[in-house]
C-alpha atoms as a PDB file:
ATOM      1  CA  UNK A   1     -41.269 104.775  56.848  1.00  0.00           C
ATOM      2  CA  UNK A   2     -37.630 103.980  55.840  1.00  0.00           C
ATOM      3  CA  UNK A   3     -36.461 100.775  56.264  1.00  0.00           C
ATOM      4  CA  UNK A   4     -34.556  99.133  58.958  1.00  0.00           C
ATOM      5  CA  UNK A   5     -32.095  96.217  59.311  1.00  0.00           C
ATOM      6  CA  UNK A   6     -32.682  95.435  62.991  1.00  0.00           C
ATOM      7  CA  UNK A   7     -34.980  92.687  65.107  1.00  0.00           C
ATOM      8  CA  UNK A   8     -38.515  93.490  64.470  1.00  0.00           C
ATOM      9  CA  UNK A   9     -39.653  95.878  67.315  1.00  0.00           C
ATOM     10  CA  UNK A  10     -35.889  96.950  68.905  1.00  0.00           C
ATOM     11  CA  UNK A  11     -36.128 100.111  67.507  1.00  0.00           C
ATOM     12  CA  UNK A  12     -39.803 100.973  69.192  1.00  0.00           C
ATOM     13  CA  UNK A  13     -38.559  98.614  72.462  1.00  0.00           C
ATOM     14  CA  UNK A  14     -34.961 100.976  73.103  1.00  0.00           C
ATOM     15  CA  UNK A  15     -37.375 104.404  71.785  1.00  0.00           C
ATOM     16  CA  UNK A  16     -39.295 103.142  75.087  1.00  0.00           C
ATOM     17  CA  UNK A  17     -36.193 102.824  77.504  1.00  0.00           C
ATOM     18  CA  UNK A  18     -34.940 105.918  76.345  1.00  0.00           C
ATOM     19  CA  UNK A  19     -38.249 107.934  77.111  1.00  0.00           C
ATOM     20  CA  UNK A  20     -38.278 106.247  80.234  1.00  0.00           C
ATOM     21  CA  UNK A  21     -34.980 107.531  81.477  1.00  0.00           C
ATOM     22  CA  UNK A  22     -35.349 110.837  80.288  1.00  0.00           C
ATOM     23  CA  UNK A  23     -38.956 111.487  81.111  1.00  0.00           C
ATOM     24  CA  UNK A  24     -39.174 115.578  79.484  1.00  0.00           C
ATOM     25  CA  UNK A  25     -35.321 115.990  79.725  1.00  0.00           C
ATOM     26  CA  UNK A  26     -33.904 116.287  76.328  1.00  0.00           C
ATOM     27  CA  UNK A  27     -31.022 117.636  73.906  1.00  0.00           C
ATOM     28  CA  UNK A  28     -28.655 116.952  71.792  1.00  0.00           C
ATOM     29  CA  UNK A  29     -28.475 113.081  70.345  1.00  0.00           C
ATOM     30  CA  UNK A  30     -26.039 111.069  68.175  1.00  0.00           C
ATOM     31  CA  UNK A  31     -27.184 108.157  66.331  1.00  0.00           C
ATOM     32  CA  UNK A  32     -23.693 105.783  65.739  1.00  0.00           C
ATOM     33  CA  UNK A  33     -24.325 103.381  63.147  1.00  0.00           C
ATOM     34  CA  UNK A  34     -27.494 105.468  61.740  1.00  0.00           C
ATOM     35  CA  UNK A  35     -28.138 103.250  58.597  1.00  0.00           C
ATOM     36  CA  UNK A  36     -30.851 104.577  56.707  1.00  0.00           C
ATOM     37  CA  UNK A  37     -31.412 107.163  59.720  1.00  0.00           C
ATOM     38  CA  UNK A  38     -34.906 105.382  60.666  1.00  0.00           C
ATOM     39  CA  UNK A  39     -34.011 105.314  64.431  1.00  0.00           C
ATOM     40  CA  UNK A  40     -32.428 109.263  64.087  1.00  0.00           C
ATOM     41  CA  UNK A  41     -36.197 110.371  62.781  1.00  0.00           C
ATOM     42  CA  UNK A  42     -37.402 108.281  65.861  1.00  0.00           C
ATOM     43  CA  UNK A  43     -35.421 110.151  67.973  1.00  0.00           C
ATOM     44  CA  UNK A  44     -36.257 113.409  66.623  1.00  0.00           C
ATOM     45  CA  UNK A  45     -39.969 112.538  67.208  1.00  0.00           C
ATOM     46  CA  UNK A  46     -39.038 112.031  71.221  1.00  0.00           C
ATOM     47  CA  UNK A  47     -38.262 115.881  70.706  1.00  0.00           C
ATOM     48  CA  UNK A  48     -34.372 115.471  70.168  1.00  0.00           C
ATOM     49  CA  UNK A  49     -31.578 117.168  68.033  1.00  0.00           C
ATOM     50  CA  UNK A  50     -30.251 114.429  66.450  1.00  0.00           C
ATOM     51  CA  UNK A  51     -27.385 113.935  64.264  1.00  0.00           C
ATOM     52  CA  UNK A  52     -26.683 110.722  62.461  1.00  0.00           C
ATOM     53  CA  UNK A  53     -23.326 108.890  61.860  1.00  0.00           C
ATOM     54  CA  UNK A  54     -22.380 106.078  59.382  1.00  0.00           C
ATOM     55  CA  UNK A  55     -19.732 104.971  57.248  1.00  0.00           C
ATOM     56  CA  UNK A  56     -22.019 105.044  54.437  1.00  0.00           C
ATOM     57  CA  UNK A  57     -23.541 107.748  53.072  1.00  0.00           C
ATOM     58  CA  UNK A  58     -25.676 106.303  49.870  1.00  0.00           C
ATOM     59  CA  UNK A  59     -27.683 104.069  52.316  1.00  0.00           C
ATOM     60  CA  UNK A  60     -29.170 107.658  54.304  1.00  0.00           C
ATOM     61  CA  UNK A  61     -32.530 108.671  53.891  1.00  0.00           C
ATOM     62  CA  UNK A  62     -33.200 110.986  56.535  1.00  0.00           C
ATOM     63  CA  UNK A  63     -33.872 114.693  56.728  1.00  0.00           C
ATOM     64  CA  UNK A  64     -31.714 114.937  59.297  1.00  0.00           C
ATOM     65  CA  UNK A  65     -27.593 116.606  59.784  1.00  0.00           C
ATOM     66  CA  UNK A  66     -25.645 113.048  58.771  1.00  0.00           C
ATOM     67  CA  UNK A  67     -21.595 112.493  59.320  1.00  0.00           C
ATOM     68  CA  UNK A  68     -20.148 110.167  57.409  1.00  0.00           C
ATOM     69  CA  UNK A  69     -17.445 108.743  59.258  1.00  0.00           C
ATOM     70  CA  UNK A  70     -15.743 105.683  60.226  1.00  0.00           C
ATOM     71  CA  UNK A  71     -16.763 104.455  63.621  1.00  0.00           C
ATOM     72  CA  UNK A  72     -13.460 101.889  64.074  1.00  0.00           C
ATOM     73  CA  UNK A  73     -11.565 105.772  63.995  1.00  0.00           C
ATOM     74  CA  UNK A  74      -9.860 105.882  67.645  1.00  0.00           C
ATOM     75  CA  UNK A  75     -10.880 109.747  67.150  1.00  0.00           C
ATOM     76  CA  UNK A  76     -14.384 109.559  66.168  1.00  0.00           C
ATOM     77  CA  UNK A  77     -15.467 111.363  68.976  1.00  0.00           C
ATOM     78  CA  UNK A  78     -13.482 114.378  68.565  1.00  0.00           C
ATOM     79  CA  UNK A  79     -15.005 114.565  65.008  1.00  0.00           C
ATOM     80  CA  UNK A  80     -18.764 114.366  65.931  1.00  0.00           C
ATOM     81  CA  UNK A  81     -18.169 116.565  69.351  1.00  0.00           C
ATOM     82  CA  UNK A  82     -15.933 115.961  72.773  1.00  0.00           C
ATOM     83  CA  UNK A  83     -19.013 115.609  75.655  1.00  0.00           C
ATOM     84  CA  UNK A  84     -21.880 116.911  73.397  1.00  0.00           C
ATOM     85  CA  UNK A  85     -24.485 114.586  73.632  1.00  0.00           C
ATOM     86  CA  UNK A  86     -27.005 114.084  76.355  1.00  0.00           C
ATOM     87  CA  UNK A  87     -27.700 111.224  74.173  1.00  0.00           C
ATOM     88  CA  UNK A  88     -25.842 108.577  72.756  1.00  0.00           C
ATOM     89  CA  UNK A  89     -27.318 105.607  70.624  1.00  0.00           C
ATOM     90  CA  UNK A  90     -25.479 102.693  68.880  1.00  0.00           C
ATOM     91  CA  UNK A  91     -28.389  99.768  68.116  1.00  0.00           C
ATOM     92  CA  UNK A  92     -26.180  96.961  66.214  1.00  0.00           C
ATOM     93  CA  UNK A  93     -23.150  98.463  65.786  1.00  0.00           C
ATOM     94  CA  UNK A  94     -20.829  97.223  68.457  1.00  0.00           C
ATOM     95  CA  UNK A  95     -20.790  93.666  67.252  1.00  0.00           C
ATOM     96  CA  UNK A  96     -19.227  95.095  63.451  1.00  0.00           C
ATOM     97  CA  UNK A  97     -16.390  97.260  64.782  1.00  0.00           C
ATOM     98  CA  UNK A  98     -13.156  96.152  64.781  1.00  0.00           C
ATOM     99  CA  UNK A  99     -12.363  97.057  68.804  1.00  0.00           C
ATOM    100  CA  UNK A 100     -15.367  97.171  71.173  1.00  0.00           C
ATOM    101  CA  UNK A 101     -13.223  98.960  73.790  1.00  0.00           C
ATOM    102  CA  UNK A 102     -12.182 101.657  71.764  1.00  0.00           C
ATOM    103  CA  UNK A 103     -15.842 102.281  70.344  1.00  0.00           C
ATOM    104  CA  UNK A 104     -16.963 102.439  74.351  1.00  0.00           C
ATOM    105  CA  UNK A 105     -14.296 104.795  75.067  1.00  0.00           C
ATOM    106  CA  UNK A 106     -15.644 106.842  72.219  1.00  0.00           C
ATOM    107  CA  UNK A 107     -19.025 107.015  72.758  1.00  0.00           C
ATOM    108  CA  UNK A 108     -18.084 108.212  76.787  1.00  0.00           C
ATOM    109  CA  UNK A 109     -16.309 110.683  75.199  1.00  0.00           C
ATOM    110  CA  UNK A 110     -19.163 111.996  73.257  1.00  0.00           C
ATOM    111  CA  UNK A 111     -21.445 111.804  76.314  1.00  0.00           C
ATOM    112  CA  UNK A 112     -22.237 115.390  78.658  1.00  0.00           C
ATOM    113  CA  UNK A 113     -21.400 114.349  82.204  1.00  0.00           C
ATOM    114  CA  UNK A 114     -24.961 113.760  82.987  1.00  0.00           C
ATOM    115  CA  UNK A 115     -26.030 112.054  79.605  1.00  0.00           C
ATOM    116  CA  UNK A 116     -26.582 107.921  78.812  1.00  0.00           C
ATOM    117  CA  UNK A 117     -25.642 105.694  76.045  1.00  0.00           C
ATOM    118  CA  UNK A 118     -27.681 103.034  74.507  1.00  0.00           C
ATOM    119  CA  UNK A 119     -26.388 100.119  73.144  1.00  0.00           C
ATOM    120  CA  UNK A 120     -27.715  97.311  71.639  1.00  0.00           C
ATOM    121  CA  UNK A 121     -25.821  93.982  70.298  1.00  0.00           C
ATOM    122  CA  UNK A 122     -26.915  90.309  69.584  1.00  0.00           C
ATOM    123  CA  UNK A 123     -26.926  88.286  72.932  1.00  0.00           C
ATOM    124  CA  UNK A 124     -24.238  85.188  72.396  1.00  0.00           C
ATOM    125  CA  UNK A 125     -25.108  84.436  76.210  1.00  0.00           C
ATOM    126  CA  UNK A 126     -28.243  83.494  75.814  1.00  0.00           C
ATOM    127  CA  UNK A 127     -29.081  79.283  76.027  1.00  0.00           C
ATOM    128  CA  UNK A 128     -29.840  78.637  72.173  1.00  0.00           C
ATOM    129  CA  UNK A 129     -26.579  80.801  71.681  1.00  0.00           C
ATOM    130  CA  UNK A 130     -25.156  78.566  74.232  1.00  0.00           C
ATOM    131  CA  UNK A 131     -25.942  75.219  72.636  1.00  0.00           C
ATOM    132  CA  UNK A 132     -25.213  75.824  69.218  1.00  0.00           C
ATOM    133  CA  UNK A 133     -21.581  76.690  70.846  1.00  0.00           C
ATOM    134  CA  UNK A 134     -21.897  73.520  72.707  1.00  0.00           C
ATOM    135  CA  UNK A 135     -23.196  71.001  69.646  1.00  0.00           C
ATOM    136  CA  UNK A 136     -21.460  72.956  66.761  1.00  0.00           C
ATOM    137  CA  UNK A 137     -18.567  75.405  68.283  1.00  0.00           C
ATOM    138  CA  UNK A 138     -20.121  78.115  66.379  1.00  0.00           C
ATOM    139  CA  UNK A 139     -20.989  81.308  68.040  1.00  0.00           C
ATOM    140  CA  UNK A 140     -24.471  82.426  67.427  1.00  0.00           C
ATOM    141  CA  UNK A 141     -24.918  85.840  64.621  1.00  0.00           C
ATOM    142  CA  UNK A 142     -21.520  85.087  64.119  1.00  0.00           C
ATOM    143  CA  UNK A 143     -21.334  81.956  62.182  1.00  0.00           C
ATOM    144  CA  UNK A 144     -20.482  82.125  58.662  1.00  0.00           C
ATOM    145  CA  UNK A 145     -24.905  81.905  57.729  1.00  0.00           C
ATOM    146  CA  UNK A 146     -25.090  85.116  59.895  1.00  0.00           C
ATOM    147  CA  UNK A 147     -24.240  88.634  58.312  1.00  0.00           C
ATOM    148  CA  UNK A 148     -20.694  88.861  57.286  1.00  0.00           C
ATOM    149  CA  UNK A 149     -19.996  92.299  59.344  1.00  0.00           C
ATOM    150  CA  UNK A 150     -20.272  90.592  62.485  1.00  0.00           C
ATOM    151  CA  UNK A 151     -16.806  89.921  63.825  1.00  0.00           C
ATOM    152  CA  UNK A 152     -16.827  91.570  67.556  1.00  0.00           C
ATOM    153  CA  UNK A 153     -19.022  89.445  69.931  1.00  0.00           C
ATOM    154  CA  UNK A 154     -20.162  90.797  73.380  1.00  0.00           C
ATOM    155  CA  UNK A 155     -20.157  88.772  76.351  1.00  0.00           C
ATOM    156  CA  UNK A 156     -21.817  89.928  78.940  1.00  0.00           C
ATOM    157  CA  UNK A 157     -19.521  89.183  81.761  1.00  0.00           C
ATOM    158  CA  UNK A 158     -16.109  90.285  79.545  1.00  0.00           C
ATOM    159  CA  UNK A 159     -17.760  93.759  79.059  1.00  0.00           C
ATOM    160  CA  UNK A 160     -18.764  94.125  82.763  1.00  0.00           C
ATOM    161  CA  UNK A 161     -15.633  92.733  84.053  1.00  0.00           C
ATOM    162  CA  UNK A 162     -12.893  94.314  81.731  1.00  0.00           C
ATOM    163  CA  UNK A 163     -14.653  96.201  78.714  1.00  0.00           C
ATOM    164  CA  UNK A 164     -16.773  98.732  80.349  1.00  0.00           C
ATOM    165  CA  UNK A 165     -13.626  99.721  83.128  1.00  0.00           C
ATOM    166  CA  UNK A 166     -11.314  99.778  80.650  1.00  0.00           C
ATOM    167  CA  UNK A 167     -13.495 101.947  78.472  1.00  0.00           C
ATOM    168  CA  UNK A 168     -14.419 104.540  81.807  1.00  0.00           C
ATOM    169  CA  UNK A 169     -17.888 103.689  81.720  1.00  0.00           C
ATOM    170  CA  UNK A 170     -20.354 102.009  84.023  1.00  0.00           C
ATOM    171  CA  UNK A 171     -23.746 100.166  83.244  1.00  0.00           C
ATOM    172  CA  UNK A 172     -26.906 101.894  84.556  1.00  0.00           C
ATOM    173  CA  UNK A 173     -29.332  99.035  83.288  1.00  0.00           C
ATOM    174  CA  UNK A 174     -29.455  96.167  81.400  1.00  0.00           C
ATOM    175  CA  UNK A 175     -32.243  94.611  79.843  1.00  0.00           C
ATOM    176  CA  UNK A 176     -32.785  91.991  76.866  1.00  0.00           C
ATOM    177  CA  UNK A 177     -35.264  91.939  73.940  1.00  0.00           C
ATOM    178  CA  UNK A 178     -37.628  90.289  73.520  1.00  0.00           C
ATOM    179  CA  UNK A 179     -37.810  90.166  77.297  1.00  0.00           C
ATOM    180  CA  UNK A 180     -37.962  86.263  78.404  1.00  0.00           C
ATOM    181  CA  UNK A 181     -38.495  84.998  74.495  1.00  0.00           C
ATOM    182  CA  UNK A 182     -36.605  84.573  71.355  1.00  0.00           C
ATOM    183  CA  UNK A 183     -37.162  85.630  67.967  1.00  0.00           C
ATOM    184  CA  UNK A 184     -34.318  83.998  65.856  1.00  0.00           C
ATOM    185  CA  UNK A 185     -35.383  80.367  67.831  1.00  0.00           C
ATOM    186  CA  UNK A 186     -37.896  78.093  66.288  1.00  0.00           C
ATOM    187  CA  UNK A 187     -40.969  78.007  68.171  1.00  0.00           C
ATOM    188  CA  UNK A 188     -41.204  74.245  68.781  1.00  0.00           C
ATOM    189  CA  UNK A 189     -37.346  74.655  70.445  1.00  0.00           C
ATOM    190  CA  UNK A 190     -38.673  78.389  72.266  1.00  0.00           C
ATOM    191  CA  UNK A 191     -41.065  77.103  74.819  1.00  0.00           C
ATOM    192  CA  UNK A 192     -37.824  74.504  76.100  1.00  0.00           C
ATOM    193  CA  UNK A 193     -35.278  77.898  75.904  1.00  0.00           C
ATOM    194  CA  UNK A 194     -38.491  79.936  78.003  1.00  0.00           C
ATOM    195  CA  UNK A 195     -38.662  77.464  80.984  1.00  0.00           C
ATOM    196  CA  UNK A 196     -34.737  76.393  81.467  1.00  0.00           C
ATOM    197  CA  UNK A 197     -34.033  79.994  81.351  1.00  0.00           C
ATOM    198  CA  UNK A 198     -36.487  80.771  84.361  1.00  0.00           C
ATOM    199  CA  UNK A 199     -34.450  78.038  86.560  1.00  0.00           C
ATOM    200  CA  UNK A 200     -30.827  78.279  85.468  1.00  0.00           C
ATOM    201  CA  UNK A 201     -28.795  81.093  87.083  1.00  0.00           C
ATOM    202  CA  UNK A 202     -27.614  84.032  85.235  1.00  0.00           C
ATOM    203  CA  UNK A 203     -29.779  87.373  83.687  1.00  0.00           C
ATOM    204  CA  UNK A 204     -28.665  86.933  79.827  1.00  0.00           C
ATOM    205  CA  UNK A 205     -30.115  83.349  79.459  1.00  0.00           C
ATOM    206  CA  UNK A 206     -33.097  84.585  77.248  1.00  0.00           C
ATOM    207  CA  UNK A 207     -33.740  87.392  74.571  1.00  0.00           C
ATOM    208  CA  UNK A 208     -32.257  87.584  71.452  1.00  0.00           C
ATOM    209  CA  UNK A 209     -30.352  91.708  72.295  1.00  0.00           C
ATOM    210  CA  UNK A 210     -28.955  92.905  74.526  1.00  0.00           C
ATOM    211  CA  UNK A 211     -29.658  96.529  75.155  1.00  0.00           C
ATOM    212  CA  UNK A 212     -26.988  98.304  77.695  1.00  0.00           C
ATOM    213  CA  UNK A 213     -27.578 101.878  79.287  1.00  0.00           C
ATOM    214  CA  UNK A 214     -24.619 103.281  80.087  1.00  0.00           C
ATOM    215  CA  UNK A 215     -22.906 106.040  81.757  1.00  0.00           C
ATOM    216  CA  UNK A 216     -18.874 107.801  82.525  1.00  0.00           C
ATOM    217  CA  UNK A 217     -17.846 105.958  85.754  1.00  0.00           C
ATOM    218  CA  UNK A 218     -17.017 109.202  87.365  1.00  0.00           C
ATOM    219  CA  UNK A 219     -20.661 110.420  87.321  1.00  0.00           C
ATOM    220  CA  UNK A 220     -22.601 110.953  90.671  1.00  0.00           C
ATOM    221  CA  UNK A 221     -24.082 107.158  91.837  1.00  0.00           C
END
């Protein structure tokens, strides 16, 4: 099994959405951000034809086509394929590219008129994110103890609001992992998180990632 740098269980959690929208439907796939191509071989076991993207070539493992390329490129989609992908995945990439509006406008570029991005990113909505802003004025997975790379937060209502228009795409579903816990909170500060977030308003209060399926605005409602 080749390793992975994400949350423990995201990959197998978005591998779960991503049957679950496509049900026997598949195709082509692009994995943004492959790393050592763990999630591209996932994909491939769904039954897709998947080829993985990074900016770094020595860290892929997989038997699988691989593009090294630069995903803060304006053109990156014209490189991997203009509306070739059914399937578009980027799980913890968004958050380390240096304009989230031009990555979405990418990867809707890269998508077939009928096909769905998935996109995961570290929640900075949700309440421990929220008090550590709050008590320290540091922005949770973004602080200078979290990894380096991380210089693009997403806030949930900025990318509904402005990002996602801007970028000519539209969110099909939105869901957060794990759903109604945290990993990255101690446990004796979780259970606290857990019940405030079932009584405060607002649907990015708990979970540790976000994970966004998206599609082109223009496509049949």
């Amino acid at each position: 099994m080749l390793e992975t740098w994400t949350p423990a269980g995201l990959h197998e959690f978005v591998a779960r959405q991503i049957a679950g929208h496509f049900g026997t439907r598949r195709g082509r796939a692009i994995d943004l951000g492959a790393g050592t191509g763990a999630f591209a071989v996932r994909l491939r076991e769904l039954g897709f034809d998947v080829l993985a993207v990074d900016h770094n070539a020595g860290g892929y493992k997989a038997d699988l086509p691989f593009l090294e390329l630069d995903l803060n490129r304006s053109d990156f989609a014209e490189v991997c394929g203009l509306h070739s992908f059914p399937l578009v995945v980027a799980i913890e990439v968004i958050e380390h590219v240096e304009s989230p509006i031009e990555f979405l406008r990418n990867v809707g570029r890269l998508l077939t008129t009928d096909g769905l991005a998935f996109i995961t990113t570290p929640n900075v909505d949700n309440l421990p994110a929220r008090v550590k802003f709050l008590l320290r004025g540091k922005i949770r997975a973004m602080d200078e103890s979290s990894e380096p790379t991380h210089i693009s937060p997403i806030f949930l209502d900025l990318l509904r609001r402005q990002y996602l228009v801007r970028a000519g795409l539209r969110m099909v579903q939105h869901v957060l992992y794990p759903p109604g816990d945290y990993h990255w909170t101690r446990r004796r500060y979780a259970w606290a998180f857990r019940l405030a977030a079932r009584w405060l308003p607002g649907d990015g209060l708990a979970g540790d990632n976000h994970v966004f399926v998206l599609a082109q605005r223009e496509q049949a409602q």
